[in-house]
C-alpha atoms as a PDB file:
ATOM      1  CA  UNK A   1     -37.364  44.134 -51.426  1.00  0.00           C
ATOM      2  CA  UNK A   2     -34.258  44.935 -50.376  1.00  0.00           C
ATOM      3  CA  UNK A   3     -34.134  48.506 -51.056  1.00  0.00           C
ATOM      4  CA  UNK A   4     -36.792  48.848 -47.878  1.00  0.00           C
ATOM      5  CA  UNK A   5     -35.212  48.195 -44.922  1.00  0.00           C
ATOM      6  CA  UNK A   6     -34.418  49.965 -41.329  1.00  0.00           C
ATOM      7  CA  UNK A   7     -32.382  49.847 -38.387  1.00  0.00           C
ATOM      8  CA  UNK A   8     -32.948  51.044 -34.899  1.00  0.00           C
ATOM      9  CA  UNK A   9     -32.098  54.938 -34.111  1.00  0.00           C
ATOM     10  CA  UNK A  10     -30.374  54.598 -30.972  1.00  0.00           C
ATOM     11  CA  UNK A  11     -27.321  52.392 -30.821  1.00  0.00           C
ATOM     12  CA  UNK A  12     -27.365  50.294 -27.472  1.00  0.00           C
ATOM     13  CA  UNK A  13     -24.394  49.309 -25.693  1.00  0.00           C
ATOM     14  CA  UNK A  14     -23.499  45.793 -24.087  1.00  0.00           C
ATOM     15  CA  UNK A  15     -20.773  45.253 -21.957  1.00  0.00           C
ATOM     16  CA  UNK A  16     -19.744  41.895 -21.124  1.00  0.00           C
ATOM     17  CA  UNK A  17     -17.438  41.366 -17.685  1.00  0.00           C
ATOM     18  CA  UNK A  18     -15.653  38.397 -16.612  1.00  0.00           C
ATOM     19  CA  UNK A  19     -16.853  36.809 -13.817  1.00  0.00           C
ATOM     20  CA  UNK A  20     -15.057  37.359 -10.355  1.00  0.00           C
ATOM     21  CA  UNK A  21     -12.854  34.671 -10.590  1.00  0.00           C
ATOM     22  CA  UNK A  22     -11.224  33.811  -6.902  1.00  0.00           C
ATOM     23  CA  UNK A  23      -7.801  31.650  -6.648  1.00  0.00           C
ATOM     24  CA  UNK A  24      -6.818  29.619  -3.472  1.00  0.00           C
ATOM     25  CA  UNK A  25      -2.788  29.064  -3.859  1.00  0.00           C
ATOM     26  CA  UNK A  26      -1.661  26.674  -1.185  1.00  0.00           C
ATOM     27  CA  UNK A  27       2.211  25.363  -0.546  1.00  0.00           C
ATOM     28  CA  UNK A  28       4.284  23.032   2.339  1.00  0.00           C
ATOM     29  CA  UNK A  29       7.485  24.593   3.097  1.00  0.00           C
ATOM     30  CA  UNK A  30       7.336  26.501   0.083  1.00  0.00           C
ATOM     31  CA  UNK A  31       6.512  23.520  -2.259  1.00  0.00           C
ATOM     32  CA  UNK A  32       2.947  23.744  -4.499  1.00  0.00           C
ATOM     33  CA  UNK A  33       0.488  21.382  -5.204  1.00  0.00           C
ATOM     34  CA  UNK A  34       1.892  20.174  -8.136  1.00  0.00           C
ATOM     35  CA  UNK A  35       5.107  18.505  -6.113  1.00  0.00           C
ATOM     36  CA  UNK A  36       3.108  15.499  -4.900  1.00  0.00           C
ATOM     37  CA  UNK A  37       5.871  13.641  -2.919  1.00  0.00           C
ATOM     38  CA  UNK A  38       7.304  16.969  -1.748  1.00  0.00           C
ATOM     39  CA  UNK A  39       8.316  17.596   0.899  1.00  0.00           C
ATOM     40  CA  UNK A  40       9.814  14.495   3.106  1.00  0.00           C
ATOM     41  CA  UNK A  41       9.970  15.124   6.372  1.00  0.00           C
ATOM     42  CA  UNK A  42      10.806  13.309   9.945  1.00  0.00           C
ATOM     43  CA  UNK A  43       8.346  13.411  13.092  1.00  0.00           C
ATOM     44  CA  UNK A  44      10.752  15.753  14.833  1.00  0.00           C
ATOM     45  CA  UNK A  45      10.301  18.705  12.264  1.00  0.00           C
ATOM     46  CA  UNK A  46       7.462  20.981  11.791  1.00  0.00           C
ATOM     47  CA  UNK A  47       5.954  22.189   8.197  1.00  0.00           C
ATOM     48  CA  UNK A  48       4.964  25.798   7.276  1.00  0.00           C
ATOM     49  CA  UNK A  49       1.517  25.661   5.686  1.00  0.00           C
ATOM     50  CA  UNK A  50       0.565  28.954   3.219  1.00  0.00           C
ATOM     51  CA  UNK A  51      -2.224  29.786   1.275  1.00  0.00           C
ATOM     52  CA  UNK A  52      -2.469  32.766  -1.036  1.00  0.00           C
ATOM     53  CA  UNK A  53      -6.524  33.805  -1.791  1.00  0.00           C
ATOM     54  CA  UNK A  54      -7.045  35.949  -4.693  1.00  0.00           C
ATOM     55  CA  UNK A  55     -10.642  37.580  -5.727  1.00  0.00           C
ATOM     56  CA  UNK A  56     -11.353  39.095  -8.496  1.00  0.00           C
ATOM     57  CA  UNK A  57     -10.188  42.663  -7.626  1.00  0.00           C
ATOM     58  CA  UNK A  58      -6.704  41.399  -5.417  1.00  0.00           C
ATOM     59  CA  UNK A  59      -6.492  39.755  -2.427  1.00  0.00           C
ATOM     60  CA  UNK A  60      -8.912  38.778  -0.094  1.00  0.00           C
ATOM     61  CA  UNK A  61      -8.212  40.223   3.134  1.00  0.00           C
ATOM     62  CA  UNK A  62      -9.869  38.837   7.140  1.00  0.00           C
ATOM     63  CA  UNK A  63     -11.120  35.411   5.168  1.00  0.00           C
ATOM     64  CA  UNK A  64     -11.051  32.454   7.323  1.00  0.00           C
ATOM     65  CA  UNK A  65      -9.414  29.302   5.648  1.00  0.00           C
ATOM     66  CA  UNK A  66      -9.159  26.299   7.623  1.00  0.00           C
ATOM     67  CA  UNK A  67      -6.558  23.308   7.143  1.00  0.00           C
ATOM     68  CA  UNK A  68      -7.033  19.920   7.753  1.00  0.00           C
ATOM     69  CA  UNK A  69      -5.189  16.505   7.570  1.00  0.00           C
ATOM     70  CA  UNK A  70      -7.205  14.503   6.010  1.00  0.00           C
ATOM     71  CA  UNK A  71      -5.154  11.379   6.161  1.00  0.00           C
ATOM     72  CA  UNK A  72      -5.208  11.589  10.019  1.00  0.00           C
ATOM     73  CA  UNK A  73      -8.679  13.110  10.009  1.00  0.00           C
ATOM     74  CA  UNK A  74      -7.672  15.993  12.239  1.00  0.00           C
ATOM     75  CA  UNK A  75      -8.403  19.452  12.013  1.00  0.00           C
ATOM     76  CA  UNK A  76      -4.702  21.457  11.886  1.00  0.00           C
ATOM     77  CA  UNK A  77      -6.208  24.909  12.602  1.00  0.00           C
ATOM     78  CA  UNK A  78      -8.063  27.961  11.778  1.00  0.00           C
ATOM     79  CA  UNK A  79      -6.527  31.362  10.297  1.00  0.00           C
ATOM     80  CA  UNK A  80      -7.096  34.613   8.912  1.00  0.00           C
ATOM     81  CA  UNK A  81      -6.176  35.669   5.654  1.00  0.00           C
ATOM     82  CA  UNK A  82      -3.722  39.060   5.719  1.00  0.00           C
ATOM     83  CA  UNK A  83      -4.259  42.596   3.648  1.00  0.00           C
ATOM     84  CA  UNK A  84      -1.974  40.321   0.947  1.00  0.00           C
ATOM     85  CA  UNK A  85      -4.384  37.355   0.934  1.00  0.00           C
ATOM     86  CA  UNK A  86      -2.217  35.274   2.809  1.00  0.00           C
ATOM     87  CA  UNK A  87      -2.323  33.349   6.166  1.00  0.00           C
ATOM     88  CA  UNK A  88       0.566  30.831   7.094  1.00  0.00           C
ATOM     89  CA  UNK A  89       0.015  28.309   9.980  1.00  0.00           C
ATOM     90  CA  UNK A  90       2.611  25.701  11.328  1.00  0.00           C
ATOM     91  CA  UNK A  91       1.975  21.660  11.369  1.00  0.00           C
ATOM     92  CA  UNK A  92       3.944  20.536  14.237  1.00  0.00           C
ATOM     93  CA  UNK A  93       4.174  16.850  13.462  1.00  0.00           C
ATOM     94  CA  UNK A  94       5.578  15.216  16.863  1.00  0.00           C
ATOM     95  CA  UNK A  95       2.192  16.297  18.521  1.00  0.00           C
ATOM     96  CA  UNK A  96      -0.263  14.256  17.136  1.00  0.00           C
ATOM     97  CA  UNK A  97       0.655  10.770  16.145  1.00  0.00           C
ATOM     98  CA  UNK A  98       1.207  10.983  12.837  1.00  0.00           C
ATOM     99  CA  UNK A  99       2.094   7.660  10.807  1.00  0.00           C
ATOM    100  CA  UNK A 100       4.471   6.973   8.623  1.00  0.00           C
ATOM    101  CA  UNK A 101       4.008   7.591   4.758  1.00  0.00           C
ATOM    102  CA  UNK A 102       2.383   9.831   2.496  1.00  0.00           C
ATOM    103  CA  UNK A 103      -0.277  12.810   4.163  1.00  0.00           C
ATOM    104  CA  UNK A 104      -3.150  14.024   2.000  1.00  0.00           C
ATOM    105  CA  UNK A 105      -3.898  17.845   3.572  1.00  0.00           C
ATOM    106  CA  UNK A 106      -5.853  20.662   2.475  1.00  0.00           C
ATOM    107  CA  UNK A 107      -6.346  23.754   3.215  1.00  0.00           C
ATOM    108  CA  UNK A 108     -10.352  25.316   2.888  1.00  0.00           C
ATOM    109  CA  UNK A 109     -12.079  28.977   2.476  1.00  0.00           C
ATOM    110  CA  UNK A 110     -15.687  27.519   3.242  1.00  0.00           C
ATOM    111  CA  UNK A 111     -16.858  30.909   2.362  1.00  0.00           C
ATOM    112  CA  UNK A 112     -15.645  30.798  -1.204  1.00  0.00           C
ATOM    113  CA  UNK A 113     -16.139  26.873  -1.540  1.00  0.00           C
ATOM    114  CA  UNK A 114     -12.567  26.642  -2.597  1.00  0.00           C
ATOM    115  CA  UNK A 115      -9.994  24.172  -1.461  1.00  0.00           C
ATOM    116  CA  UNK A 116      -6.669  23.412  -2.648  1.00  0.00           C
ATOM    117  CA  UNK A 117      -5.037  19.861  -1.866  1.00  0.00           C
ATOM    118  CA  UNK A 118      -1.839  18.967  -1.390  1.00  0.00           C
ATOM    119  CA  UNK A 119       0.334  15.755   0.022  1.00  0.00           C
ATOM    120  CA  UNK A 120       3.599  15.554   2.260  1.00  0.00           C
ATOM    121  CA  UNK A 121       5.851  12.545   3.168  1.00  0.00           C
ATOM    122  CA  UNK A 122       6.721  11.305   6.678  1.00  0.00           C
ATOM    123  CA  UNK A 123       9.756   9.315   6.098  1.00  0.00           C
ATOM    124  CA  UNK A 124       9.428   6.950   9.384  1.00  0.00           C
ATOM    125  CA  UNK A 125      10.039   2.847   9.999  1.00  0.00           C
ATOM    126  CA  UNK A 126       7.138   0.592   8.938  1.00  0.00           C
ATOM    127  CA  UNK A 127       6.446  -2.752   9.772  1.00  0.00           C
ATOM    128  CA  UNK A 128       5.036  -6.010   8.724  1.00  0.00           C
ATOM    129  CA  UNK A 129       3.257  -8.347  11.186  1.00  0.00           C
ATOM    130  CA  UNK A 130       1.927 -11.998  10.253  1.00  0.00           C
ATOM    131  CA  UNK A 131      -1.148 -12.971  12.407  1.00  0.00           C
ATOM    132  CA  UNK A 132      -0.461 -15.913  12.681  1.00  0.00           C
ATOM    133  CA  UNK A 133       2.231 -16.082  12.351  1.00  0.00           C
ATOM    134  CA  UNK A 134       3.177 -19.095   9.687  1.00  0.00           C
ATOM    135  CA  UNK A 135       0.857 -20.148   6.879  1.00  0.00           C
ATOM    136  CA  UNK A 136      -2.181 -21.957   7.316  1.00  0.00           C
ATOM    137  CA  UNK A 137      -1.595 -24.848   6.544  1.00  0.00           C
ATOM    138  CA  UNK A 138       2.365 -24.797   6.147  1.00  0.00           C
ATOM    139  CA  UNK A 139       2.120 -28.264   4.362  1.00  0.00           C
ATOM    140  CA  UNK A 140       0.328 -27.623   0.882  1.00  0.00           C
ATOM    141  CA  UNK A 141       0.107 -30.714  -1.881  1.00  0.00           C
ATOM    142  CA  UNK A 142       0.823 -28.948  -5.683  1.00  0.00           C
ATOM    143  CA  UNK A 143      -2.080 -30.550  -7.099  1.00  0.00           C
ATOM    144  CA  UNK A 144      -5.379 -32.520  -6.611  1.00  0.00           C
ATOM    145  CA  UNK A 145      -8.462 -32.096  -4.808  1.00  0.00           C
ATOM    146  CA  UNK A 146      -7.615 -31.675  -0.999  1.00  0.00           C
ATOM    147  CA  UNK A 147      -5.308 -29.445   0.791  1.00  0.00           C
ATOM    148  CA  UNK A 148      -3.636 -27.089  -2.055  1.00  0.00           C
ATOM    149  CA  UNK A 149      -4.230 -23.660  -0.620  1.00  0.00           C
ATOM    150  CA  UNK A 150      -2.593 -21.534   2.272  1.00  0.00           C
ATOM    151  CA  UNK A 151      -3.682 -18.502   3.935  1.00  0.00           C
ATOM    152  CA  UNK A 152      -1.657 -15.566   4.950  1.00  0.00           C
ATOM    153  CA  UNK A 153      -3.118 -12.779   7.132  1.00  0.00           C
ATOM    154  CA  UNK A 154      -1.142  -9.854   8.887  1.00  0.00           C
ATOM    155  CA  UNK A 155      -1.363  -5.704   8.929  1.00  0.00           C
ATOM    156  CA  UNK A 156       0.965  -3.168   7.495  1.00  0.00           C
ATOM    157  CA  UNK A 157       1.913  -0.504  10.474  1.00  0.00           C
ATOM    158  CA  UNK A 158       3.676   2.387  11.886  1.00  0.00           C
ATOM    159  CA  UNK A 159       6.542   0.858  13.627  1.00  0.00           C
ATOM    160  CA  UNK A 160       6.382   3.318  16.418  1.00  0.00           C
ATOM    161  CA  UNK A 161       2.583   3.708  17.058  1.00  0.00           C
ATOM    162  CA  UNK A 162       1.884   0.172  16.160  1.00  0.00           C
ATOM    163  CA  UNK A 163      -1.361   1.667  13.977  1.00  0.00           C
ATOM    164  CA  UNK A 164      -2.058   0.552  10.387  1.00  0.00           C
ATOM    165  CA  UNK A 165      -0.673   2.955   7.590  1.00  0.00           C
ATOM    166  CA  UNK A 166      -3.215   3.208   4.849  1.00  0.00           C
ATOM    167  CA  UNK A 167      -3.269   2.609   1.163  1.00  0.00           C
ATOM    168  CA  UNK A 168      -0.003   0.555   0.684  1.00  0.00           C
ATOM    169  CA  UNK A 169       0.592  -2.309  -1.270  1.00  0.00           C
ATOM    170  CA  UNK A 170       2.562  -5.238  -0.379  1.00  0.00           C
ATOM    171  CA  UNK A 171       4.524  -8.372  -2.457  1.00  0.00           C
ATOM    172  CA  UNK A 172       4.578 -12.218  -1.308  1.00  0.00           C
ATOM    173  CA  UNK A 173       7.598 -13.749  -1.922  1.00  0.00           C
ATOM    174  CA  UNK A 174       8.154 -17.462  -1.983  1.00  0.00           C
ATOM    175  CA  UNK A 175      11.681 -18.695  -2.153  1.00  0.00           C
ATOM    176  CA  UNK A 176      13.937 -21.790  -2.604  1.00  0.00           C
ATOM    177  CA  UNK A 177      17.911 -21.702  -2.566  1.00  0.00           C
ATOM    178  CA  UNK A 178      17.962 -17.786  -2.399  1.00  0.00           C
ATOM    179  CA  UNK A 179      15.432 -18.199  -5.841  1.00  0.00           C
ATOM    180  CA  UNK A 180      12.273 -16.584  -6.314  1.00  0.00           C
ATOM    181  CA  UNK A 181       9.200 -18.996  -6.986  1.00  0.00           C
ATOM    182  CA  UNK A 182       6.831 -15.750  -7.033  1.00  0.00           C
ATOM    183  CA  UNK A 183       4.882 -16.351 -10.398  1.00  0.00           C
ATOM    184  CA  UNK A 184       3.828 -19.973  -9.239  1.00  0.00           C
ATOM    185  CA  UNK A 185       1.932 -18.461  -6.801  1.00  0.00           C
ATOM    186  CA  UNK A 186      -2.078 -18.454  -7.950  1.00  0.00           C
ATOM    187  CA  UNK A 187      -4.028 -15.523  -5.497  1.00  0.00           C
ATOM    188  CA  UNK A 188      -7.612 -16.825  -4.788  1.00  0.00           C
ATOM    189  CA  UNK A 189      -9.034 -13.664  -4.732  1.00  0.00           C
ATOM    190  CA  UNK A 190     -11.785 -11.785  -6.559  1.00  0.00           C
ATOM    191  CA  UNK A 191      -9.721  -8.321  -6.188  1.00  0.00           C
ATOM    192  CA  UNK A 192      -7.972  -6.917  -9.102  1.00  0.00           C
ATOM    193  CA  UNK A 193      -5.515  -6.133  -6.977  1.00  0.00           C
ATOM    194  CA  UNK A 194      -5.144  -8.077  -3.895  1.00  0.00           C
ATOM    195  CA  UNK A 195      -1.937  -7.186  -2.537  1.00  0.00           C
ATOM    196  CA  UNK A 196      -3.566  -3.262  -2.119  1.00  0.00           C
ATOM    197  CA  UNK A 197      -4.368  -3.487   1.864  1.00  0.00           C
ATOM    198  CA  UNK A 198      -6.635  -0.479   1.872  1.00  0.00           C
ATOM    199  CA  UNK A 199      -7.754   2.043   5.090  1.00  0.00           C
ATOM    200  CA  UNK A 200      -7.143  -0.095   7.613  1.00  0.00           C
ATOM    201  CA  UNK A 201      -3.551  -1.575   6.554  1.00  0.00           C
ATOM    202  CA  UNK A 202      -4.637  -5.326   6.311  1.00  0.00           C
ATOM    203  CA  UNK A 203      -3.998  -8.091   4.318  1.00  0.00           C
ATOM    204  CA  UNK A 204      -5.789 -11.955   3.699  1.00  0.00           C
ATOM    205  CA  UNK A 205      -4.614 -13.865   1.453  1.00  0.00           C
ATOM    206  CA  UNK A 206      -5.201 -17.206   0.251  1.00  0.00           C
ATOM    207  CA  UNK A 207      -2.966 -18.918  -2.719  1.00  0.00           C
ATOM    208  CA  UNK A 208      -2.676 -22.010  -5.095  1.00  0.00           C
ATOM    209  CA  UNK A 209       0.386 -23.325  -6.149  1.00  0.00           C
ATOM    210  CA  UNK A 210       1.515 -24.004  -9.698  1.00  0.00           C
ATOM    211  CA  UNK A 211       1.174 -27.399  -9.982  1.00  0.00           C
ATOM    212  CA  UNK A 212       4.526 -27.765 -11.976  1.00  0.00           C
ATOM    213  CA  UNK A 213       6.497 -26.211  -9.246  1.00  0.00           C
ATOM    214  CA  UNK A 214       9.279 -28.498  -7.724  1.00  0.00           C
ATOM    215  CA  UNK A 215       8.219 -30.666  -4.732  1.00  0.00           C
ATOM    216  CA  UNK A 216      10.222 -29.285  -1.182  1.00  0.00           C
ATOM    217  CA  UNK A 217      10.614 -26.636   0.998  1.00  0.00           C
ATOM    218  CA  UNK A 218      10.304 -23.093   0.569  1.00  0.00           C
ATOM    219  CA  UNK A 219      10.284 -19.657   2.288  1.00  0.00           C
ATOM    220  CA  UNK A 220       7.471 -17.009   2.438  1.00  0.00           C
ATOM    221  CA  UNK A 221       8.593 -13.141   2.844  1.00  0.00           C
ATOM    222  CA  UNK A 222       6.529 -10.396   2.416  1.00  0.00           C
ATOM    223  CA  UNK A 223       7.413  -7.136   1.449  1.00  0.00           C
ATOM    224  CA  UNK A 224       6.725  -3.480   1.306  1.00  0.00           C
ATOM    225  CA  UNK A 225       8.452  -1.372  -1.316  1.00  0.00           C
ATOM    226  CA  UNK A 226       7.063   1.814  -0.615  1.00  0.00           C
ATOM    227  CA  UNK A 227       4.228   1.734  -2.898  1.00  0.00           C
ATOM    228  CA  UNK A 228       1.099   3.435  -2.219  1.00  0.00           C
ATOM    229  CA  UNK A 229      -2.158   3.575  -4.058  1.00  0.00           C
ATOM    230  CA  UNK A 230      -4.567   6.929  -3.214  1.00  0.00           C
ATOM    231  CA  UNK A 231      -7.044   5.981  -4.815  1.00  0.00           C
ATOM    232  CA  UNK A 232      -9.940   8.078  -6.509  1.00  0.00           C
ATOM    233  CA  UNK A 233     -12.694   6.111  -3.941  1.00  0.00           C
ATOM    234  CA  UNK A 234     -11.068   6.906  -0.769  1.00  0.00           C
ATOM    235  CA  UNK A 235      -9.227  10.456  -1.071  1.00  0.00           C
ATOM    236  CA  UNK A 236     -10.265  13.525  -3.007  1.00  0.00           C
ATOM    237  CA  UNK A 237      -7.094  13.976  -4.298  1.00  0.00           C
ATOM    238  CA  UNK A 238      -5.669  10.444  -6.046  1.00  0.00           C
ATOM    239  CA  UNK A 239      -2.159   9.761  -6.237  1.00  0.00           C
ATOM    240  CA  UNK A 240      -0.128   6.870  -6.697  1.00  0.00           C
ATOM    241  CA  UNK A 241       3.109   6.722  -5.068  1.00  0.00           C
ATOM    242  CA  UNK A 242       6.402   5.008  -5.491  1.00  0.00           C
ATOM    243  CA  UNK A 243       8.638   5.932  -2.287  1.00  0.00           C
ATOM    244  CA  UNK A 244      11.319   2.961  -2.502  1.00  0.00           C
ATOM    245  CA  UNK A 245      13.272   4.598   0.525  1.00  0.00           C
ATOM    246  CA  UNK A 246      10.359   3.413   2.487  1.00  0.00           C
ATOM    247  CA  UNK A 247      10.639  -0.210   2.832  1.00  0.00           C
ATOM    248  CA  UNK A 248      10.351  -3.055   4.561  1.00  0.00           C
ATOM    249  CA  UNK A 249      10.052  -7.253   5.060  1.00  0.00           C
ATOM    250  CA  UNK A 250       8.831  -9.521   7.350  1.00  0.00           C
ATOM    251  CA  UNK A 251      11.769 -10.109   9.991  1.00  0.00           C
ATOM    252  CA  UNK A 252      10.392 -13.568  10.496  1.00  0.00           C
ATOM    253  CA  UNK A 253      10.854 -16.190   7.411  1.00  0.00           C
ATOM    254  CA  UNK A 254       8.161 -18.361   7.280  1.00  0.00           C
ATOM    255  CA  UNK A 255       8.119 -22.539   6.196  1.00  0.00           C
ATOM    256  CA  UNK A 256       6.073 -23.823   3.250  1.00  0.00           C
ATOM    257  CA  UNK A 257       6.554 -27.316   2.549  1.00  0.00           C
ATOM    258  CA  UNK A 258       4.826 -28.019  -1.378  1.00  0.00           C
ATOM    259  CA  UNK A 259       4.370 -32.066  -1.497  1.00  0.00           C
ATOM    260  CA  UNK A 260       3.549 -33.890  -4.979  1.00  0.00           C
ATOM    261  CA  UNK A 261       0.608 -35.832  -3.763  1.00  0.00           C
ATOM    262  CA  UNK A 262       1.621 -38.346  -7.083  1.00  0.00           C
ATOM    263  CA  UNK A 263       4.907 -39.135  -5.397  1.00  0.00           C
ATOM    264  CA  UNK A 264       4.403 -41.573  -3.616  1.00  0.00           C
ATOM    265  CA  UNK A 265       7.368 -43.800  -2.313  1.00  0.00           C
ATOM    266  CA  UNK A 266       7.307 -46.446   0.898  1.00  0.00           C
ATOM    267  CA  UNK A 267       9.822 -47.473   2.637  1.00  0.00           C
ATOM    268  CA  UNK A 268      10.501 -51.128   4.320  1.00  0.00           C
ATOM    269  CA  UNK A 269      12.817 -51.984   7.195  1.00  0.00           C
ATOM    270  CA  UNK A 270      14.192 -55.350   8.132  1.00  0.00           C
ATOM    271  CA  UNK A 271      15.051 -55.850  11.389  1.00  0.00           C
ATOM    272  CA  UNK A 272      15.937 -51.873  11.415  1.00  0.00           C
ATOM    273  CA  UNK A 273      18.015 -52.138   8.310  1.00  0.00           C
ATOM    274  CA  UNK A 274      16.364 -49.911   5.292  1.00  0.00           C
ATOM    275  CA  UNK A 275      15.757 -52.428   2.142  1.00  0.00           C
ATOM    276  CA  UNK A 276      17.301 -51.360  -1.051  1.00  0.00           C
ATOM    277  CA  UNK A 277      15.837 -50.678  -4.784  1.00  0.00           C
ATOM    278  CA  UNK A 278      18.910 -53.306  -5.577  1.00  0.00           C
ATOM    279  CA  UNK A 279      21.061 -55.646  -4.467  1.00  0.00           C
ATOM    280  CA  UNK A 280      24.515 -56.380  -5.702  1.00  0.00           C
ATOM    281  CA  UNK A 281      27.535 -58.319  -4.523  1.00  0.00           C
ATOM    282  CA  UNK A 282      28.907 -54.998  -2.353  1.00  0.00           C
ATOM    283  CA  UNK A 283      25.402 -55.090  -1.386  1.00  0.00           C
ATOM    284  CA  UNK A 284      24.194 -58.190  -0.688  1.00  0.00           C
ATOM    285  CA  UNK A 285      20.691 -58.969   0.960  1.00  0.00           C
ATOM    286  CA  UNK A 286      20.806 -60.252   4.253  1.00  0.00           C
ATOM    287  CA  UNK A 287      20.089 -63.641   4.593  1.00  0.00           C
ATOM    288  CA  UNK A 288      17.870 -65.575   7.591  1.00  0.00           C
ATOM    289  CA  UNK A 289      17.438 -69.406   8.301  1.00  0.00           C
ATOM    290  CA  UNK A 290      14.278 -70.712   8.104  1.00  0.00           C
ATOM    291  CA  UNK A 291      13.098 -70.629  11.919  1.00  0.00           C
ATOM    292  CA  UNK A 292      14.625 -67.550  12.532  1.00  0.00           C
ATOM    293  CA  UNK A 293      12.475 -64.567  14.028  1.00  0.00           C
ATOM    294  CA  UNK A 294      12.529 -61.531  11.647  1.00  0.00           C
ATOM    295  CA  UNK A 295      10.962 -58.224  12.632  1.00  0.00           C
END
């Protein structure tokens, strides 16, 4: 019955408020979060770290927000935010070791349970050491069942602190007559990628050959092309990065002779003269009476 109905008297009001939302802004020399590879800078310069905390109703003034390097697990510093929500600290970068490469830092209102991530680049030599230093073994057969693998093994590092850099990914070349043989190499390894050397900069690798790759000797380089994977299980913040001004190779070539085990040839010497395939009349076969002695 629709003509019976009701309502209440009293109209009651709701009022519905957005929640205090709080904002930690954080740059490096002026650069934001978003500039991942920004900015590039040598040990002997210094970085201006700023954060910008916003509540709500404005800034947050007297907040403690702490910044930290998390790539060198160190602890920057501690300061107080100002009556504008700000707080600036300096990084000085010759006093603490820092390696070469990409920096993962953050700066943290523990407080709030905010923190803001950002990365810088320390544009320094890096190095490539082989350990031992030659392939193991450095005589490989192409094919069958026995003594087709090598092993390489050696560390990615600062070339000043002589410490591993982290995260980078190397490339084994193998080369003949100034030609690349690279895609005849066969990794043994169950890694997807297993060039990536990880937190603590090393590398082991063991390869197969192609077995249709010519028979001789060859060259193994490795090399670093700046690459770097930060990846999602080891850092908070993942980035990959592709810094080809940072680069290196090994400054030592090392020997890989590749033998076809099938090729087999043998040689015969008559009293120390090598015997030929054929004879003809320029060459002639040298001749012996009957009780002479031949070695």
């Amino acid at each position: 019955l629709p003509y019976i109905n009701t309502s209440t008297s009293t109209v009651m009001d709701l009022k519905i408020e957005a929640p205090d939302i709080q904002i930690l802004d954080f740059w490096i020399n002026g650069t934001s979060t978003s500039e991942y590879e920004q900015p590039i800078v040598k040990r002997t310069q210094e970085l201006n770290l700023k954060i910008n905390l916003q509540g709500g109703s404005g800034p947050l003034e007297g907040e403690l927000v702490r910044f930290f390097d998390e790539t060198n697990n160190s602890e920057i510093g501690v300061k107080t935010t100002d009556e504008n929500g700000c707080a600036n600290i300096t990084y000085y970068l010759n006093a603490g070791d820092l390696l070469a490469g990409p920096h993962l830092v953050y700066a943290e209102w523990e407080l709030g349970s905010l923190k803001n991530y950002s990365y810088f680049i320390i544009y320094e030599a890096i190095r490539i050491e082989i350990n031992p230093p030659k392939p193991v073994p450095n005589i490989i057969n192409r094919s069958g069942s026995i003594d087709t693998a090598f092993n390489i093994k050696g560390t990615i590092v600062d070339d000043l602190y002589n410490r591993p850099i982290k995260y980078a990914e190397i490339t084994v070349n193998l080369i003949k007559n100034n030609n690349k043989f690279n895609t005849q190499l066969i990794p043994i390894y169950p890694s997807t990628n297993p060039y990536y050397c990880g937190a603590d900069g090393t590398f082991d690798l063991n390869f197969d050959v192609s077995n249709t790759i010519p028979a001789g000797n060859y060259s193994l380089r490795i090399d670093f092309n700046g690459t770097f994977y930060y990846l999602s299980q080891d850092n908070d913040y993942p980035h990959n990065f592709f810094l080809t001004y940072i680069n290196t190779s090994t400054s030592t070539i090392m020997d890989l002779k590749i033998k076809d085990p099938y090729n087999i040839s043998i040689a015969l010497w008559i009293d120390g003269n090598e015997a030929l395939l054929t004879y003809d009349n320029n060459y002639p076969p040298q001749s012996f009476n009957r009780n002479d002695n031949v070695n």
